[in-house]
C-alpha atoms as a PDB file:
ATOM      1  CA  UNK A   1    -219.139 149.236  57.895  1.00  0.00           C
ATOM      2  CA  UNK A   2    -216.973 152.091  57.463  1.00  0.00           C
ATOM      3  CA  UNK A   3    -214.341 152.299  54.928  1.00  0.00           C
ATOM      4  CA  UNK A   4    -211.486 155.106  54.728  1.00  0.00           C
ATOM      5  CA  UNK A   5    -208.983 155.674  52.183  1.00  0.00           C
ATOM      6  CA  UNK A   6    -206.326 156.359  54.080  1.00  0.00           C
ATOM      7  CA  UNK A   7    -203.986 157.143  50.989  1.00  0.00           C
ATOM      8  CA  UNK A   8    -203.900 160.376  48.685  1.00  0.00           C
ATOM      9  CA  UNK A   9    -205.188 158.470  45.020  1.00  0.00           C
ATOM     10  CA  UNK A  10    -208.796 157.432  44.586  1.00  0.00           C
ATOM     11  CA  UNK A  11    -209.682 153.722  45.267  1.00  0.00           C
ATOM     12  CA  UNK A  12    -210.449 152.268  42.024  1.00  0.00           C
ATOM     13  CA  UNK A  13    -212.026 148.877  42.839  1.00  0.00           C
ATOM     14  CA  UNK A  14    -211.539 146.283  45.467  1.00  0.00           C
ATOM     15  CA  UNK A  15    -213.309 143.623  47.923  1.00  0.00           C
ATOM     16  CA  UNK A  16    -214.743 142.990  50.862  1.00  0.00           C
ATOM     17  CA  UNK A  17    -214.733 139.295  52.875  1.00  0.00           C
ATOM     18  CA  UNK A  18    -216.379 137.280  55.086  1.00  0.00           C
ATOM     19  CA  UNK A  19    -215.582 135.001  57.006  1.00  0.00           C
ATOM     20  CA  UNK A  20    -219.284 133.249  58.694  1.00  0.00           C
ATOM     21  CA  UNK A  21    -219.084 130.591  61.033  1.00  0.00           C
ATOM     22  CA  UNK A  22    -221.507 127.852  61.850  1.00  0.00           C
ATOM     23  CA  UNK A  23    -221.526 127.268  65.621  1.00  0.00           C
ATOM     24  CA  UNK A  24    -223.564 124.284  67.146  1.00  0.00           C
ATOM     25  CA  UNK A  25    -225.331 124.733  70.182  1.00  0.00           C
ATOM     26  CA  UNK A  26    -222.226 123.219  71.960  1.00  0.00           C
ATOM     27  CA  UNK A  27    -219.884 125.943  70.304  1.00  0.00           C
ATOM     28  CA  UNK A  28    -218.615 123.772  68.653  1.00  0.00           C
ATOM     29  CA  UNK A  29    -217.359 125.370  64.718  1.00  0.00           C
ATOM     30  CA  UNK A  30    -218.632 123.235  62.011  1.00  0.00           C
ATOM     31  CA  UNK A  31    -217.818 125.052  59.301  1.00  0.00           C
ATOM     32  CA  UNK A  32    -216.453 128.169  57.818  1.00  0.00           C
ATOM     33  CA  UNK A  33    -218.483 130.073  54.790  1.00  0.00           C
ATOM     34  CA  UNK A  34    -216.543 132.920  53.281  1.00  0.00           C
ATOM     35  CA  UNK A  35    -218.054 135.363  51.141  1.00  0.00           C
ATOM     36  CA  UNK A  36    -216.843 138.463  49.091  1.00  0.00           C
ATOM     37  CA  UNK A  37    -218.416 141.455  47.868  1.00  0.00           C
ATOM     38  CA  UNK A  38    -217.403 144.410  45.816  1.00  0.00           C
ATOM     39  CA  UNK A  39    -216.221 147.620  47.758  1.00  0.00           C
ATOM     40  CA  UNK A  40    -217.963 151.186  47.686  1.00  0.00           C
ATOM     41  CA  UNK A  41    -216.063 152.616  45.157  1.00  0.00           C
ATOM     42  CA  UNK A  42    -215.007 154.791  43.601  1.00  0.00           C
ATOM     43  CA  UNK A  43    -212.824 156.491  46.966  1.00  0.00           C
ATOM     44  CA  UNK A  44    -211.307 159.323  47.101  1.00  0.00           C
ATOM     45  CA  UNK A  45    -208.374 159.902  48.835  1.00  0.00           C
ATOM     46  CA  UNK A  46    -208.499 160.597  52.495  1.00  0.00           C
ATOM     47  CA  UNK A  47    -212.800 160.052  52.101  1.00  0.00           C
ATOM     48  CA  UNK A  48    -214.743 157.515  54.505  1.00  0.00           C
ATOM     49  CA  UNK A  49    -217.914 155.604  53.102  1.00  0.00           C
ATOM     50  CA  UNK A  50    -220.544 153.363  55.244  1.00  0.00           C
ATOM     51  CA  UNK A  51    -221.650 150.735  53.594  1.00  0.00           C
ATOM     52  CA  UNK A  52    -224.046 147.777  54.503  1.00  0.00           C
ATOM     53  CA  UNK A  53    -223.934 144.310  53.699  1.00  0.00           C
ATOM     54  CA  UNK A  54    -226.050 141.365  54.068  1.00  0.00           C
ATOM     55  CA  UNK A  55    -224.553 137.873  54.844  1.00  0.00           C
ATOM     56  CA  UNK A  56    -226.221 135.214  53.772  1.00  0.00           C
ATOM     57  CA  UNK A  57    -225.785 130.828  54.268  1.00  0.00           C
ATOM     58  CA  UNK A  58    -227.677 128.511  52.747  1.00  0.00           C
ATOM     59  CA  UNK A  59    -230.740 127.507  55.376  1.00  0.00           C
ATOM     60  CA  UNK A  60    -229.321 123.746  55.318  1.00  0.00           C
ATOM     61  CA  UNK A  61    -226.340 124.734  56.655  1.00  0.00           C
ATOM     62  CA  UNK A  62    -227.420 126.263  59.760  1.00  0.00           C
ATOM     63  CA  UNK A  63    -229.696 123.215  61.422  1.00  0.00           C
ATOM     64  CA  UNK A  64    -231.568 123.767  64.215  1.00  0.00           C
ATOM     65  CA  UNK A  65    -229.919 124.883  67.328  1.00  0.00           C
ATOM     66  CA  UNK A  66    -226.889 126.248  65.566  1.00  0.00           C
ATOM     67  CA  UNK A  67    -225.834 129.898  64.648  1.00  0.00           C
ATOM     68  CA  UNK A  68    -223.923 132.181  62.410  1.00  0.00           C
ATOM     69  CA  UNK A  69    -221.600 134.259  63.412  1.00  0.00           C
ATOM     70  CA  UNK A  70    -219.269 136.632  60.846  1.00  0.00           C
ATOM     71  CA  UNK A  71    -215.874 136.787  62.398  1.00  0.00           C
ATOM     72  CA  UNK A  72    -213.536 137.879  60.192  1.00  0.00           C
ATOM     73  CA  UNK A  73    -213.658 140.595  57.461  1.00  0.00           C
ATOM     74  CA  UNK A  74    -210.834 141.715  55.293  1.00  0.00           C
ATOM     75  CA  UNK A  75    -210.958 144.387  52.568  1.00  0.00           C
ATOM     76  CA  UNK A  76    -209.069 144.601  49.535  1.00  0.00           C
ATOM     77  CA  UNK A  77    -208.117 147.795  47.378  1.00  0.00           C
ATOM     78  CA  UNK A  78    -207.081 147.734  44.149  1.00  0.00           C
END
């Protein structure tokens, strides 16, 4: 993922979350896991970083025949 600091003063600290879903084989959404992680920081402002990040669910969680899938992800600055 790419974050920018789209503001003039350095980026301090912040978050990252995740939202992972557990689909059936049906589609059906069992259940939602959400995650968070710290941000690549520090930021200046006006910079862009990449950063990579592993999801991970518990293997009981995802039975046979069912998925993940990471919908949502929000970011926080502070």
């Amino acid at each position: 993922m790419t974050f920018t600091n789209t503001g003039t003063t350095p980026a301090r600290s912040g978050t990252v979350g995740f939202a992972t879903h557990i689909i059936g084989a049906l589609g059906v959404d069992w259940a939602t896991i959400t995650t968070s992680q710290a941000l690549p920081v520090p930021l200046a402002g006006g910079a862009s970083k990449t950063q990579t990040y592993t999801v991970c669910v518990e293997s009981w969680r995802v039975p046979l025949g069912m998925h993940v899938d990471t919908r949502q992800v929000t970011a926080t600055w502070s």
